[in-house]
N, C-alpha and C. Protein backbone atom coordinates (compact mmCIF):
# COMPACT_ATOMS: atom_id res chain seq x y z
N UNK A 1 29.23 -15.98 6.38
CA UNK A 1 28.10 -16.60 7.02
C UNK A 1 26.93 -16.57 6.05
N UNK A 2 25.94 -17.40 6.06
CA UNK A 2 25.30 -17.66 4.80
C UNK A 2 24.11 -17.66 5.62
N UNK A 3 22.92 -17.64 4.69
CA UNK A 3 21.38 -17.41 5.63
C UNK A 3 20.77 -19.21 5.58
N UNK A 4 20.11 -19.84 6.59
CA UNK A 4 19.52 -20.92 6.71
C UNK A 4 18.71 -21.01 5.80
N UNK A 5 18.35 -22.20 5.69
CA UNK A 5 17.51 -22.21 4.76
C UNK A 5 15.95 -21.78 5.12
N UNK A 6 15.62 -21.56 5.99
CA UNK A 6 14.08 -21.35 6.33
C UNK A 6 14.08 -20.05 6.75
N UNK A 7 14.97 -19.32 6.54
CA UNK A 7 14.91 -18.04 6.58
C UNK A 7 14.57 -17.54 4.91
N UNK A 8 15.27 -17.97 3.85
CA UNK A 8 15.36 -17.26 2.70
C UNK A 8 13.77 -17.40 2.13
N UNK A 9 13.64 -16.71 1.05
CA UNK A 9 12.01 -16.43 0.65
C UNK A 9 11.66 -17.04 -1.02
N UNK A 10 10.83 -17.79 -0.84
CA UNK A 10 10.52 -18.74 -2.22
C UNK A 10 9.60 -17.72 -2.88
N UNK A 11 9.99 -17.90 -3.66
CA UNK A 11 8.62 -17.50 -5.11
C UNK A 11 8.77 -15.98 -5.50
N UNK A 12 9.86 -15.42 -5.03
CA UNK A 12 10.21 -14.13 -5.58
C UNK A 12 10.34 -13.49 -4.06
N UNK A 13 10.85 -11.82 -4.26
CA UNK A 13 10.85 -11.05 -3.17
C UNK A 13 9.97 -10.08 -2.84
N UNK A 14 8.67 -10.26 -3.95
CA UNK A 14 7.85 -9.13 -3.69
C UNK A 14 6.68 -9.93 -3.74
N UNK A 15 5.30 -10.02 -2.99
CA UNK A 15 4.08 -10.43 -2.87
C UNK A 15 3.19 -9.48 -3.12
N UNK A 16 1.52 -9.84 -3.11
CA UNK A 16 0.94 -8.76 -3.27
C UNK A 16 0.61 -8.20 -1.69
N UNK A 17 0.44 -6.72 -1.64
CA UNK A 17 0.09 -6.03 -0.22
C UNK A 17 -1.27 -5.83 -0.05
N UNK A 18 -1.88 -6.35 0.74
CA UNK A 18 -3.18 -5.58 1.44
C UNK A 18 -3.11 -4.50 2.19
N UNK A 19 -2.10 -4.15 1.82
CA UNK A 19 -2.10 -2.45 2.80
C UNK A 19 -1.85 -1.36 1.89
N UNK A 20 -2.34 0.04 1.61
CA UNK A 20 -1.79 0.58 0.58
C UNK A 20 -0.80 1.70 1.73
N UNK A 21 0.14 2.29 1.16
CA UNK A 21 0.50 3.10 2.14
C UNK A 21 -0.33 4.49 1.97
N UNK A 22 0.26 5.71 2.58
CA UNK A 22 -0.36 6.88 2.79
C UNK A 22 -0.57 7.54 0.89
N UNK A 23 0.52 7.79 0.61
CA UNK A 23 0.67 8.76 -0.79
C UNK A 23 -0.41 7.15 -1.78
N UNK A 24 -0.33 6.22 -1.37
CA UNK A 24 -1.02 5.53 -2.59
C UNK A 24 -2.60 5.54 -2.30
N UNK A 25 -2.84 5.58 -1.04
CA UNK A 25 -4.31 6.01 -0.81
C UNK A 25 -4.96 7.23 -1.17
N UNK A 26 -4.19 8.17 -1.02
CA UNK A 26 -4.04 9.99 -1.45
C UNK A 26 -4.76 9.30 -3.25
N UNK A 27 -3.66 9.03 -3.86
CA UNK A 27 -3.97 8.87 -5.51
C UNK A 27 -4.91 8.37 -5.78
N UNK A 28 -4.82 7.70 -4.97
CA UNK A 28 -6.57 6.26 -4.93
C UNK A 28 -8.23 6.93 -4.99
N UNK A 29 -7.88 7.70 -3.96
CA UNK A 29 -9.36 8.79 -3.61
C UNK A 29 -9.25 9.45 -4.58
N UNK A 30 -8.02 10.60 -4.81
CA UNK A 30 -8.37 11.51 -5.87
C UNK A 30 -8.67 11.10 -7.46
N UNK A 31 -8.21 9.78 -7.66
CA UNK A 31 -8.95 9.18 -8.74
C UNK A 31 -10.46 8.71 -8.80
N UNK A 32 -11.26 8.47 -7.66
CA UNK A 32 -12.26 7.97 -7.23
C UNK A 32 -13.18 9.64 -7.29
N UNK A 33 -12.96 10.91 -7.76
CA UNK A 33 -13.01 11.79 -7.05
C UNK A 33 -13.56 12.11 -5.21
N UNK A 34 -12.96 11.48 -4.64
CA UNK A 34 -13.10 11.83 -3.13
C UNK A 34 -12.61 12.18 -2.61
N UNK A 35 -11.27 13.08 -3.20
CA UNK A 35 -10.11 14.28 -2.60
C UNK A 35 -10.17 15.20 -2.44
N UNK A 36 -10.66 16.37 -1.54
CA UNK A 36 -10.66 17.68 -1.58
C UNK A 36 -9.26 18.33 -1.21
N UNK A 37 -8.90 18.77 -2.33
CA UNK A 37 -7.61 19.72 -2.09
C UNK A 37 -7.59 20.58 -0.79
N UNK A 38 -6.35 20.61 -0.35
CA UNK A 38 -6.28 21.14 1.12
C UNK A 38 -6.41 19.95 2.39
N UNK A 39 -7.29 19.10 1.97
CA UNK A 39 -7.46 18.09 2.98
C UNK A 39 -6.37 17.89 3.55
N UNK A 40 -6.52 17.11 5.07
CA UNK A 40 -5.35 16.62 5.00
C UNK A 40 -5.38 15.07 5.21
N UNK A 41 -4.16 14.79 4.94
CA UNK A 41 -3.82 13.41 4.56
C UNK A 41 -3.53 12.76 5.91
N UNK A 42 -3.71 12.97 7.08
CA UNK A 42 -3.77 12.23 8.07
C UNK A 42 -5.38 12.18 8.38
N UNK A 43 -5.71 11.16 9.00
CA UNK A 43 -6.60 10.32 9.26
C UNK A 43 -7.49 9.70 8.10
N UNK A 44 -7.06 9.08 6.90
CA UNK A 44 -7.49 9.19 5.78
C UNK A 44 -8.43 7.89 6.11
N UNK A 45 -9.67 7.62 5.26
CA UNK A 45 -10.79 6.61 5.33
C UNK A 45 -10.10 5.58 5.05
N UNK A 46 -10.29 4.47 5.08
CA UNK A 46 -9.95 2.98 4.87
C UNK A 46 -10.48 2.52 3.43
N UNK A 47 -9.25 2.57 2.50
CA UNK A 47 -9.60 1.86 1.20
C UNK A 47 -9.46 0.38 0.81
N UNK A 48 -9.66 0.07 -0.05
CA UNK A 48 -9.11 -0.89 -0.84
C UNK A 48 -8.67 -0.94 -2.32
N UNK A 49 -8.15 -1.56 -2.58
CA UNK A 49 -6.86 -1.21 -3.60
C UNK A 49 -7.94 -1.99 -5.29
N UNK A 50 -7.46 -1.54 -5.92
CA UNK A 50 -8.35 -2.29 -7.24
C UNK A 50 -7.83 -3.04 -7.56
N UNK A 51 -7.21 -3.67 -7.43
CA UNK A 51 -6.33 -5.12 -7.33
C UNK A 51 -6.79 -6.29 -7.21
């Protein structure tokens, strides 16, 4: 069985994300220095990516 055609995905399989996940926001701040060790990583501020 083969996939329709308006299912399959043009222009490659990866796009860019507007979402960063958890561990890439973590790296994000602590490069920004706005990480305090110990913190914790749930409820983290709303970034945006340098992208």
């Amino acid at each position: 069985m083969s996939k329709h055609n308006s299912l399959k995905i043009s222009g490659g399989a990866t796009g860019k994300r507007s979402v960063l996940k958890r561990f890439e926001r973590v790296k994000l701040l602590k490069e920004r220095g706005q990480w305090k060790e110990g913190q914790s990583p749930v409820g983290l501020p709303k970034t945006k990516s340098e992208e």
